[in-house]
N, C-alpha and C. Protein backbone atom coordinates (compact mmCIF):
# COMPACT_ATOMS: atom_id res chain seq x y z
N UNK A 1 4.79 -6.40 -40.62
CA UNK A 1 6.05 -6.08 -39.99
C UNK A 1 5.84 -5.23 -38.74
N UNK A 2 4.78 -4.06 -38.75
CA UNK A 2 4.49 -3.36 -37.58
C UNK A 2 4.13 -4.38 -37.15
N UNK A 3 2.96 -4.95 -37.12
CA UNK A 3 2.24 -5.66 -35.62
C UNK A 3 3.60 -6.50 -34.92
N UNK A 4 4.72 -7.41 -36.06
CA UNK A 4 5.47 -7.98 -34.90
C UNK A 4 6.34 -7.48 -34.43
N UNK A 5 6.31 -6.26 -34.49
CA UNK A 5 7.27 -5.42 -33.53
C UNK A 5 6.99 -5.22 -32.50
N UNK A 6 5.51 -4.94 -32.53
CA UNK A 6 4.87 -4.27 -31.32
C UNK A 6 4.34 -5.61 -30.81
N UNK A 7 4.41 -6.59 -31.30
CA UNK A 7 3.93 -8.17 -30.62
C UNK A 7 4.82 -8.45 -29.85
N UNK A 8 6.33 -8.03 -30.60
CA UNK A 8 7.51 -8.70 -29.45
C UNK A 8 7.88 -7.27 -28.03
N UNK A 9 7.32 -6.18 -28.55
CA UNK A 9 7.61 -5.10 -27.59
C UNK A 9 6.77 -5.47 -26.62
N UNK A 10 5.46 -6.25 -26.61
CA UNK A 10 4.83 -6.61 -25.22
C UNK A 10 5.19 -8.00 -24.98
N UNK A 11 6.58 -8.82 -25.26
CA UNK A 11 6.54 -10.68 -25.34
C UNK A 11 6.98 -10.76 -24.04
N UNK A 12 7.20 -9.59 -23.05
CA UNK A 12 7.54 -10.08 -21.55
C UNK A 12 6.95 -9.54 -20.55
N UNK A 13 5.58 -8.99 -21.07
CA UNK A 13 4.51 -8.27 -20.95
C UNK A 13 3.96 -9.03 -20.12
N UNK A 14 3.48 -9.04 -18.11
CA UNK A 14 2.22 -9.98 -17.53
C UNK A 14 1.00 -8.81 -17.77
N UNK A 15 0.00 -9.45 -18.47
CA UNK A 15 -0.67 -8.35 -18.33
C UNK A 15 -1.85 -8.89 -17.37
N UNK A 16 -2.81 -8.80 -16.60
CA UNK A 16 -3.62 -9.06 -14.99
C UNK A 16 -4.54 -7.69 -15.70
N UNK A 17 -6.21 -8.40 -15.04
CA UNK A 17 -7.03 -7.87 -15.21
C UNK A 17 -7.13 -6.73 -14.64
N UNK A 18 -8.34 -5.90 -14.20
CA UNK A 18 -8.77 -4.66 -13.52
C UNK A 18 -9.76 -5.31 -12.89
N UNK A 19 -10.30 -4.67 -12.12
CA UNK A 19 -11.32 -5.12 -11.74
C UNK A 19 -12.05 -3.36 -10.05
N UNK A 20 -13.39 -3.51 -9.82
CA UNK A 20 -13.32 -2.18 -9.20
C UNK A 20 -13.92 -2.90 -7.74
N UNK A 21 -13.91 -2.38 -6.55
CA UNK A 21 -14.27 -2.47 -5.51
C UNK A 21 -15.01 -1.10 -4.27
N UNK A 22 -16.08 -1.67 -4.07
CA UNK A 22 -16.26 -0.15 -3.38
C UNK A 22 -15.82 0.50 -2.06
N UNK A 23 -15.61 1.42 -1.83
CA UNK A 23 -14.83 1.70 -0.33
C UNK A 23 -15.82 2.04 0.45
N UNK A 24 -15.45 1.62 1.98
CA UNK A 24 -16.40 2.20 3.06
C UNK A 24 -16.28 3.36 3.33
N UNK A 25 -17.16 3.73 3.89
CA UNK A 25 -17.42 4.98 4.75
C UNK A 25 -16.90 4.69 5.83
N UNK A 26 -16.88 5.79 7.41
CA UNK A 26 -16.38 5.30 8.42
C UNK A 26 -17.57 4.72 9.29
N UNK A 27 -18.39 4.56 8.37
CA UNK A 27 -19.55 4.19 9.83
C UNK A 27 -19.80 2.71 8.77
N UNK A 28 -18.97 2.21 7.83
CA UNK A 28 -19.43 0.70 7.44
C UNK A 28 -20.14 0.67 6.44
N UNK A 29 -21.03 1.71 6.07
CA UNK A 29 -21.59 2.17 4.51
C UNK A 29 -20.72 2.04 3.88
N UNK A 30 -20.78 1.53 2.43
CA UNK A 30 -20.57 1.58 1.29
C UNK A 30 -20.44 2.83 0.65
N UNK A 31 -19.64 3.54 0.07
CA UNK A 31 -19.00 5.04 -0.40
C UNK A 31 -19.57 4.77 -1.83
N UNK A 32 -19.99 5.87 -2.64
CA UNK A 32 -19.90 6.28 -3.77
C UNK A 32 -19.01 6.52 -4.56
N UNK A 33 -17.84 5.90 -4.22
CA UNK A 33 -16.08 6.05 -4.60
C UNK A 33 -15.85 4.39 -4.68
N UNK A 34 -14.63 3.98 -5.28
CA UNK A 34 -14.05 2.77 -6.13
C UNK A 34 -12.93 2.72 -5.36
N UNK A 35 -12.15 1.24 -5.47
CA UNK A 35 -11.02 1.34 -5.00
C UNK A 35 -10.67 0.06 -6.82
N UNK A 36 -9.84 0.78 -7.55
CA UNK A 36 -9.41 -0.12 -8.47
C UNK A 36 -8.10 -1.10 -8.12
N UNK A 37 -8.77 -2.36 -8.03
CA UNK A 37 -7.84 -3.60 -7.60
C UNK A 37 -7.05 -4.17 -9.47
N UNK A 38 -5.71 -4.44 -8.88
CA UNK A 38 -5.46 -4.82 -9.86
C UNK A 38 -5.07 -6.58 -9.76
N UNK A 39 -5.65 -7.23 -10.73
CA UNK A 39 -6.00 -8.66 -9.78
C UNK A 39 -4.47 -9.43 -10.13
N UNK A 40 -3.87 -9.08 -9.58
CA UNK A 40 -2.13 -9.95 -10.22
C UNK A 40 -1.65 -11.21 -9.57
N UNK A 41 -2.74 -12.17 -8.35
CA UNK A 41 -3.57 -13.18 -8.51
C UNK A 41 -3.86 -13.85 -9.54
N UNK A 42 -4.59 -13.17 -10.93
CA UNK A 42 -5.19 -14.22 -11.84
C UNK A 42 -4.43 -15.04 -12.71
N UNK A 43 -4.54 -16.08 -13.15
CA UNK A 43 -3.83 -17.14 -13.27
C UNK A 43 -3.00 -18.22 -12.18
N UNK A 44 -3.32 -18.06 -10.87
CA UNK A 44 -2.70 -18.72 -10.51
C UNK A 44 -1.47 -18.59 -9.73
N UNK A 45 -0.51 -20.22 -10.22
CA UNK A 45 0.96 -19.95 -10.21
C UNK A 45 1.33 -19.51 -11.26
N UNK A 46 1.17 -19.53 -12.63
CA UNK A 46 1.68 -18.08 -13.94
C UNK A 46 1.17 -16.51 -13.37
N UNK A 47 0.51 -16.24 -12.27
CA UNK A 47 0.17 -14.85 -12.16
C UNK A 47 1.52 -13.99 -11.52
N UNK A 48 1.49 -12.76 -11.86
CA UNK A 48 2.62 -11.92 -11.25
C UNK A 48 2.84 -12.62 -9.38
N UNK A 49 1.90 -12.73 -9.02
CA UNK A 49 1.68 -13.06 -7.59
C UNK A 49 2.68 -13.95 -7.43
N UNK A 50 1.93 -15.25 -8.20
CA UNK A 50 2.30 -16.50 -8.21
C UNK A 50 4.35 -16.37 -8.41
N UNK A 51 4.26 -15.90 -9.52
CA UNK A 51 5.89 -16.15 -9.54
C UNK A 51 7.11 -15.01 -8.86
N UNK A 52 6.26 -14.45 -7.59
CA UNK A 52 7.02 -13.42 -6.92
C UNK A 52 7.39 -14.12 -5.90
N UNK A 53 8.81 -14.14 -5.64
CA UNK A 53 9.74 -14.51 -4.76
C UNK A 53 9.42 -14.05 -3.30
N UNK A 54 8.26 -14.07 -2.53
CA UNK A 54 7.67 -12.98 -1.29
C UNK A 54 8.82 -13.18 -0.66
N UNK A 55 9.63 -14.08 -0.05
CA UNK A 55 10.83 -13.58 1.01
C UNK A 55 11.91 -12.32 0.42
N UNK A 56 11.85 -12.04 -1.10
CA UNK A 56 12.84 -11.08 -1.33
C UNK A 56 12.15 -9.42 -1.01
N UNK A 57 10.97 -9.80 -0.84
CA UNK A 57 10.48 -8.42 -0.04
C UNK A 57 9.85 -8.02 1.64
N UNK A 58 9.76 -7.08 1.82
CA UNK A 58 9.94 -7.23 3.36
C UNK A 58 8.64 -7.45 3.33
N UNK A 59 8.18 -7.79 4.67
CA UNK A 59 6.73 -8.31 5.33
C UNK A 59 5.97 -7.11 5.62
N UNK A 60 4.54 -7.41 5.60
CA UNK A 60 3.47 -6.40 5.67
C UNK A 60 3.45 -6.59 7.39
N UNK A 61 3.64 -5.25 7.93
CA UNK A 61 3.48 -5.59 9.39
C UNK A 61 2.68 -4.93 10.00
N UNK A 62 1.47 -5.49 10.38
CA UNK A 62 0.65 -4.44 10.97
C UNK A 62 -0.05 -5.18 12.44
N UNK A 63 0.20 -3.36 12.73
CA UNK A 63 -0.46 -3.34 14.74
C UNK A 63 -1.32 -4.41 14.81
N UNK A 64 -1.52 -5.30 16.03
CA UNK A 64 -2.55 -6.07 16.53
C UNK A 64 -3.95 -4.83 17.32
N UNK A 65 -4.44 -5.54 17.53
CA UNK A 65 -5.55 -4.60 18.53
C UNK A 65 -5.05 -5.00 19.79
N UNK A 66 -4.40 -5.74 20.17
CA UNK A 66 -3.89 -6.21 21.41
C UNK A 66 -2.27 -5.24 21.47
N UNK A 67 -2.01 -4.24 20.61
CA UNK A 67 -0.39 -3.90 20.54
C UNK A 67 -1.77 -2.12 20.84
N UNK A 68 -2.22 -2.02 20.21
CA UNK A 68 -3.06 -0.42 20.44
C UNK A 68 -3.62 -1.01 22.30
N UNK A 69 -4.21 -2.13 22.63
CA UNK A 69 -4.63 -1.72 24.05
C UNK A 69 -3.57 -1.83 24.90
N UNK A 70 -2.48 -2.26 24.76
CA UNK A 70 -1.04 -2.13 25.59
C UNK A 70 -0.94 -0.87 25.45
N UNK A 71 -0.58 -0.24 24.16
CA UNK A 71 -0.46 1.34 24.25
C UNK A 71 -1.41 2.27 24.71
N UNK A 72 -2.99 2.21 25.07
CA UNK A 72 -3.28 3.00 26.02
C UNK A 72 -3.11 2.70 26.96
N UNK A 73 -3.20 1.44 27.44
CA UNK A 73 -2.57 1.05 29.07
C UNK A 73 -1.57 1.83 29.43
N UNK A 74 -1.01 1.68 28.65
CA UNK A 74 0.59 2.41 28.77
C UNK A 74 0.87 3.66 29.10
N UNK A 75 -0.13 4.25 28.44
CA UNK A 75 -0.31 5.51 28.26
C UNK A 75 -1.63 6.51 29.43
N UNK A 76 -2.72 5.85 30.00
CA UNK A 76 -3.08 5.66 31.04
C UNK A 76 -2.13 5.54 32.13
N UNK A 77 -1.76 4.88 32.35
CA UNK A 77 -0.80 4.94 33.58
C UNK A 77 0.42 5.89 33.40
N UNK A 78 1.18 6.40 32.76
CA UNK A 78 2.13 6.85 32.54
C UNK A 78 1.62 8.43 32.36
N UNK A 79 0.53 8.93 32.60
CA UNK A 79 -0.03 10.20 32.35
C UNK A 79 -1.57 9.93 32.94
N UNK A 80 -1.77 9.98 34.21
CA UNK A 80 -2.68 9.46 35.02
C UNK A 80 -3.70 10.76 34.45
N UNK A 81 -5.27 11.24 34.35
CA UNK A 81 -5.76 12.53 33.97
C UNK A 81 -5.98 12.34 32.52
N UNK A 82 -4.88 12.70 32.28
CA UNK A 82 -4.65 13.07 30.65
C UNK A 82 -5.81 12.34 29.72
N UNK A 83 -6.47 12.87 28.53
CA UNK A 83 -7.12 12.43 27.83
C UNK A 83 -6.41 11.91 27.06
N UNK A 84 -6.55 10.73 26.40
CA UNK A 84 -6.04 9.61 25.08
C UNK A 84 -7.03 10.12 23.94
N UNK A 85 -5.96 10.40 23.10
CA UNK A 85 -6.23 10.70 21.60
C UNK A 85 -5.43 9.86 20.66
N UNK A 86 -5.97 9.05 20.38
CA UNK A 86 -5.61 8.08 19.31
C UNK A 86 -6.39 8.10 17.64
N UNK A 87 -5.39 8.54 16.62
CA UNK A 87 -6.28 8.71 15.33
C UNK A 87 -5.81 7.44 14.64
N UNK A 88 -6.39 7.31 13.66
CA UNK A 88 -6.26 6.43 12.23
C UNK A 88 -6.36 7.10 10.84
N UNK A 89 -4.91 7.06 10.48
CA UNK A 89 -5.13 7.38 8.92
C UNK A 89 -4.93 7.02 7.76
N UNK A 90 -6.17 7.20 6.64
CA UNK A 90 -5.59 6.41 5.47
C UNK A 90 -4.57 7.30 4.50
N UNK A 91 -3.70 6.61 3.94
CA UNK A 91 -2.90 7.55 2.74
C UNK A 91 -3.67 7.75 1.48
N UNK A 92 -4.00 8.35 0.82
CA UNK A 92 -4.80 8.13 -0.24
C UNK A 92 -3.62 8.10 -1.15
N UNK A 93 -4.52 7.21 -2.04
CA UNK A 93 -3.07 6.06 -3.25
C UNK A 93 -1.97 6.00 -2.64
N UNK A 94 -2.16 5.32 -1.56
CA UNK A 94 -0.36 5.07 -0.95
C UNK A 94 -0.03 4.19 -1.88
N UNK A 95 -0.10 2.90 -2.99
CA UNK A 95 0.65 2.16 -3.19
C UNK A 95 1.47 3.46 -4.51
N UNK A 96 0.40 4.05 -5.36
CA UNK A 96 0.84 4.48 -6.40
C UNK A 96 1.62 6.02 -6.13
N UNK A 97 2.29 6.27 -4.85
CA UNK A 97 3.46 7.29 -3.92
C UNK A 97 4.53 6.28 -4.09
N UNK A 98 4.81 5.22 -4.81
CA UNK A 98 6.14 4.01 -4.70
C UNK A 98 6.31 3.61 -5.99
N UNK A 99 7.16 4.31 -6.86
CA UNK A 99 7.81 4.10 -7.75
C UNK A 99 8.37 2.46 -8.01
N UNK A 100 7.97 1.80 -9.34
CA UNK A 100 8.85 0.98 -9.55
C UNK A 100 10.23 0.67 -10.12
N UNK A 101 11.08 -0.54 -10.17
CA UNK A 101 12.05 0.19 -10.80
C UNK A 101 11.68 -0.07 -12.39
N UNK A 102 12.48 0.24 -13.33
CA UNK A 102 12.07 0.63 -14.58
C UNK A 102 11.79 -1.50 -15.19
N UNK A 103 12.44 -2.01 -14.63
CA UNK A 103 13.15 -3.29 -14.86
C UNK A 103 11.27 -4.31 -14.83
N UNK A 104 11.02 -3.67 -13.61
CA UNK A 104 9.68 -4.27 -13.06
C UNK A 104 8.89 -4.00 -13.56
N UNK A 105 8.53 -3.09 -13.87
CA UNK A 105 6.90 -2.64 -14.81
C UNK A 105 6.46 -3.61 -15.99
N UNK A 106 7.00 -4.20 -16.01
CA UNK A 106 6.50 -5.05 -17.59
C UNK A 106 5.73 -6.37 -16.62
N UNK A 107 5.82 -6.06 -15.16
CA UNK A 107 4.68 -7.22 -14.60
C UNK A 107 3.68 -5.88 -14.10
N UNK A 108 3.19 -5.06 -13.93
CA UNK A 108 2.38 -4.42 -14.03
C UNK A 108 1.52 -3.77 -14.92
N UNK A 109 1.36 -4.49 -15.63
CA UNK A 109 0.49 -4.26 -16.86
C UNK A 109 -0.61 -4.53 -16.95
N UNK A 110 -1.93 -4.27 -17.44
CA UNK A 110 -3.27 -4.44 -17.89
C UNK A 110 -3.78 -3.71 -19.42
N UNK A 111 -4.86 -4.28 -19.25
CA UNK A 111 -5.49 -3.94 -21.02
C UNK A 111 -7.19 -3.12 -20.72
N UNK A 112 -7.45 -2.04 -20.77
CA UNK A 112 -8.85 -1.35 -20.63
C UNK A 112 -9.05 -0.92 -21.70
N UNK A 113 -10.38 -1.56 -22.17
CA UNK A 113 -10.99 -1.33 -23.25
C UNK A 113 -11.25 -0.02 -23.50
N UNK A 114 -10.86 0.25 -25.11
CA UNK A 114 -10.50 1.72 -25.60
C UNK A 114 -12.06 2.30 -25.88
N UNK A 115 -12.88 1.74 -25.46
CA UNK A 115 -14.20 2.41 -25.65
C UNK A 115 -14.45 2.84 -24.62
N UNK A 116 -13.87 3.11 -23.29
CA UNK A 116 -14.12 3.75 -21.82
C UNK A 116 -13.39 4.81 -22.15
N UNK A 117 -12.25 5.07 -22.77
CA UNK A 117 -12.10 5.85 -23.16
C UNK A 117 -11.84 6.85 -24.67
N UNK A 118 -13.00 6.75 -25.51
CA UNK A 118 -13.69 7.04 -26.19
C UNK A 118 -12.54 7.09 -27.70
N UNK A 119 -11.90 5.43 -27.84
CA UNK A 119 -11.29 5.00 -28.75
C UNK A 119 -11.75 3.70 -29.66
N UNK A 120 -11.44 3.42 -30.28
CA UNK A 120 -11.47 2.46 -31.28
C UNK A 120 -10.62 1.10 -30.81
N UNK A 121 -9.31 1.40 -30.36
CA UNK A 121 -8.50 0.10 -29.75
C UNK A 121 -8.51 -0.22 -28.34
N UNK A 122 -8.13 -1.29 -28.00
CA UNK A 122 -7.80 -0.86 -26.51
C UNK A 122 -6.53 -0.87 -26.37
N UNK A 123 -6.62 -0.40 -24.77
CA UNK A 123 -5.10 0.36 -24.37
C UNK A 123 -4.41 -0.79 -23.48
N UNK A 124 -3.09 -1.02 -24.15
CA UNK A 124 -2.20 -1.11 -23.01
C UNK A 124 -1.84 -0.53 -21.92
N UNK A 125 -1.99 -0.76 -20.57
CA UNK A 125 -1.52 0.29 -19.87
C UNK A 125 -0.60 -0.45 -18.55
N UNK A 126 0.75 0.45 -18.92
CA UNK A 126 1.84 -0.31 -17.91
C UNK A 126 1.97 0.88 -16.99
N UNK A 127 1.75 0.16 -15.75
CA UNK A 127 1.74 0.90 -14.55
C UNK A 127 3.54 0.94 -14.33
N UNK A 128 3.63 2.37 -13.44
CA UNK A 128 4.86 2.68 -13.10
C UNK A 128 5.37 2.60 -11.35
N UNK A 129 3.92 2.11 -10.76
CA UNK A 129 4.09 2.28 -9.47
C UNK A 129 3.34 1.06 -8.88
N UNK A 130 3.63 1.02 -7.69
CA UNK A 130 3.08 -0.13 -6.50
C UNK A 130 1.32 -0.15 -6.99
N UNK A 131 0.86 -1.28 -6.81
CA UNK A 131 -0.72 -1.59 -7.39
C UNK A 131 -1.21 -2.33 -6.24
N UNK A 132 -2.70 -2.01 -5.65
CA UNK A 132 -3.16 -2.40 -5.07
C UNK A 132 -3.75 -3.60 -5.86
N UNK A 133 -3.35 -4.72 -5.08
CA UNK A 133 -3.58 -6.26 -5.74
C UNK A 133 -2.17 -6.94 -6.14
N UNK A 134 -0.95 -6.24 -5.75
CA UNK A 134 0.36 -7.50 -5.82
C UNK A 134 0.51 -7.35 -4.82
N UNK A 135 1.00 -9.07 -4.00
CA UNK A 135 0.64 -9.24 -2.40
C UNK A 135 2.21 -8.56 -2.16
N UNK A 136 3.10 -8.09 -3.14
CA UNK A 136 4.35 -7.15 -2.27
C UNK A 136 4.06 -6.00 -1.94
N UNK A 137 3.25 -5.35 -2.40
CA UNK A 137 2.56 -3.59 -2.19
C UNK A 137 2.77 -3.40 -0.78
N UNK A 138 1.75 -4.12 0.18
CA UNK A 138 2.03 -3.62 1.16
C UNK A 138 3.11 -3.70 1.84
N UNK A 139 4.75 -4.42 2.04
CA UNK A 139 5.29 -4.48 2.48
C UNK A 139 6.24 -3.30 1.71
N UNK A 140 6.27 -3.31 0.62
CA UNK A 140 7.02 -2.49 -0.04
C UNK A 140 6.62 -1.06 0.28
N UNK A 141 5.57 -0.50 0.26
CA UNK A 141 4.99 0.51 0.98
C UNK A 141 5.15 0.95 2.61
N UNK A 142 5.52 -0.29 3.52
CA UNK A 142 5.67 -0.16 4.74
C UNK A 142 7.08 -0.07 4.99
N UNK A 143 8.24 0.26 3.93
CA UNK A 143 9.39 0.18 4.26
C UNK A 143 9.69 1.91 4.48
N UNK A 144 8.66 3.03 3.76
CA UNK A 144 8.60 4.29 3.92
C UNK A 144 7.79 4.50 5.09
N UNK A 145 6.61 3.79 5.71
CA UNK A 145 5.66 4.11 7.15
C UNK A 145 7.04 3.75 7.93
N UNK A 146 7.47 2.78 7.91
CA UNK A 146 8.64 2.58 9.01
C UNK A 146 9.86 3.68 9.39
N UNK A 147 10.45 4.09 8.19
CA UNK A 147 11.42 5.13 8.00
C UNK A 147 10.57 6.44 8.68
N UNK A 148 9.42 6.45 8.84
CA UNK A 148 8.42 7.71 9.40
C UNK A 148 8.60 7.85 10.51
N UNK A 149 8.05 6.60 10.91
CA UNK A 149 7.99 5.99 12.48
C UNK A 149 9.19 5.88 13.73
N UNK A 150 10.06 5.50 12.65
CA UNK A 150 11.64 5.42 13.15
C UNK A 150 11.95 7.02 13.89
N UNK A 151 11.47 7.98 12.73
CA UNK A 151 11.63 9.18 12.96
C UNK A 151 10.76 10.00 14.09
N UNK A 152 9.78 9.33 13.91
CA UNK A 152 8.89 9.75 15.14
C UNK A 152 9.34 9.72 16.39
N UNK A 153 9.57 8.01 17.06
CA UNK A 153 10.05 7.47 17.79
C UNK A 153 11.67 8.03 18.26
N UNK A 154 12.30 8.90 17.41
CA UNK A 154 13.53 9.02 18.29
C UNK A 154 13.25 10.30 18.52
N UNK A 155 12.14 10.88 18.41
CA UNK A 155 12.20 12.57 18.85
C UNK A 155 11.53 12.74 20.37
N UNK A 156 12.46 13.44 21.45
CA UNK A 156 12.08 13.56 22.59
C UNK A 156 11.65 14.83 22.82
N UNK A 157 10.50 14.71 23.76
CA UNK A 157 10.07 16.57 23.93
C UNK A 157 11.16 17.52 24.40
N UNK A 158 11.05 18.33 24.25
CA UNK A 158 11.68 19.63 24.03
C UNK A 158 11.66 20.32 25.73
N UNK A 159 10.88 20.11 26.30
CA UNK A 159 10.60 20.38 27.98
C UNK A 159 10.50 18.97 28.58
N UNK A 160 10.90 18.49 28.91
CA UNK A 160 11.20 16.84 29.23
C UNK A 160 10.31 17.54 30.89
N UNK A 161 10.77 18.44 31.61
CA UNK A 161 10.83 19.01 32.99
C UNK A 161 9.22 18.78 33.66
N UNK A 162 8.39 19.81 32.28
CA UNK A 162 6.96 19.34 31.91
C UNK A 162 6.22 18.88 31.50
N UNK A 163 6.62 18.22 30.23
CA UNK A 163 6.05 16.97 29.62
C UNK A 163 6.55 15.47 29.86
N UNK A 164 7.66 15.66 30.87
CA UNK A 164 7.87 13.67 30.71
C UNK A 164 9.16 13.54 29.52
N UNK A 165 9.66 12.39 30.18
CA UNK A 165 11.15 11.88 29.61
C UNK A 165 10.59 10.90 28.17
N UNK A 166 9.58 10.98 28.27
CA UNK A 166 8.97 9.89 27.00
C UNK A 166 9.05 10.47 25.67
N UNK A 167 9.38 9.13 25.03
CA UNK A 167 9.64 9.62 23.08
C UNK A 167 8.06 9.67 22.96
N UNK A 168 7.95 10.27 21.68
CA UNK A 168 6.92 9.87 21.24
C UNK A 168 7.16 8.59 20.19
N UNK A 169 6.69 7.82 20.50
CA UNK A 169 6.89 6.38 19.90
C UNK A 169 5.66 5.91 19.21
N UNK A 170 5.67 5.50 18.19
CA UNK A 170 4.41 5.49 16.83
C UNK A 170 3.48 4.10 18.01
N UNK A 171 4.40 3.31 18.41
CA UNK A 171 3.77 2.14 18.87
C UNK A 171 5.01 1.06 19.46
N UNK A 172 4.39 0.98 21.17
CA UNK A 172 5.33 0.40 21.66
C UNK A 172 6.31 -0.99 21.34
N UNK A 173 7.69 -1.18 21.69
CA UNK A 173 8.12 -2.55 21.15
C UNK A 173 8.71 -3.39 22.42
């Protein structure tokens, strides 16, 4: 009677493997650090992937290298002298900073063997947040970089007189 309780408490359960990947360094080395992919790909068209509606989430949109050399052009000419400082940054666990809703988690699921962590069974484990490895993560994640950016982009300097009538704008449109 227990087991089919707990058989039907996971019956709408996708559960998708684990799997680990290693991260670079900034010079292209290979890091001594993991990036855990969660493969929601496997199976196919039955995989979480497979049966996600991608137009009901927004698009992953990212800079060209041709949208960064417009913006130093841009920025070159518009501040003739001036040194260009351009950074790049990663978020660390940006997907798992994005809450799911409660409704969704039963497709974020996986199974890690309870001997990694020094058990007898293994574990169910239902994720509560965005997973690196469902192809919506990144767009769903870029709907908070945007709301950033938005914010960036409408703030004008404070001495316009000495610094220039220019926003600071994340990246020109």
């Amino acid at each position: 009677m227990i087991a089919s309780k707990q058989a039907e408490a996971f019956r709408d359960v996708r559960f998708s493997p684990l799997f680990n990947v290693s991260k670079s360094n900034t010079d292209g080395t290979l890091s001594d650090k993991v990036r855990v992919v969660h493969n929601q790909s496997y199976l196919g068209d039955l995989s979480v992937d497979g049966i996600t509606d991608t137009p009901l989430h927004p698009p992953s949109e990212t800079p060209t290298h041709r949208t960064f050399a417009r913006r130093i052009a841009h920025a070159i000419v518009a501040f003739p002298g001036v040194p260009i400082y351009i950074i790049k940054r990663d978020v660390s666990a940006a997907f798992k900073r994005v809450f799911l809703q409660v409704a969704s988690a039963k497709y974020f699921a996986s199974v890690v063997r309870g001997s990694s962590a020094g058990i007898a069974s293994n574990l169910a484990v239902v994720w509560l947040t965005l997973s690196f490895g469902w192809t919506g993560s990144p767009g769903e994640y870029g709907v908070y970089q945007n709301i950033i950016d938005e914010y960036v982009s409408s703030a004008r300097p404070s001495r316009p007189h000495v610094i220039g009538e220019h926003v600071f704008n994340v990246l020109p449109t």
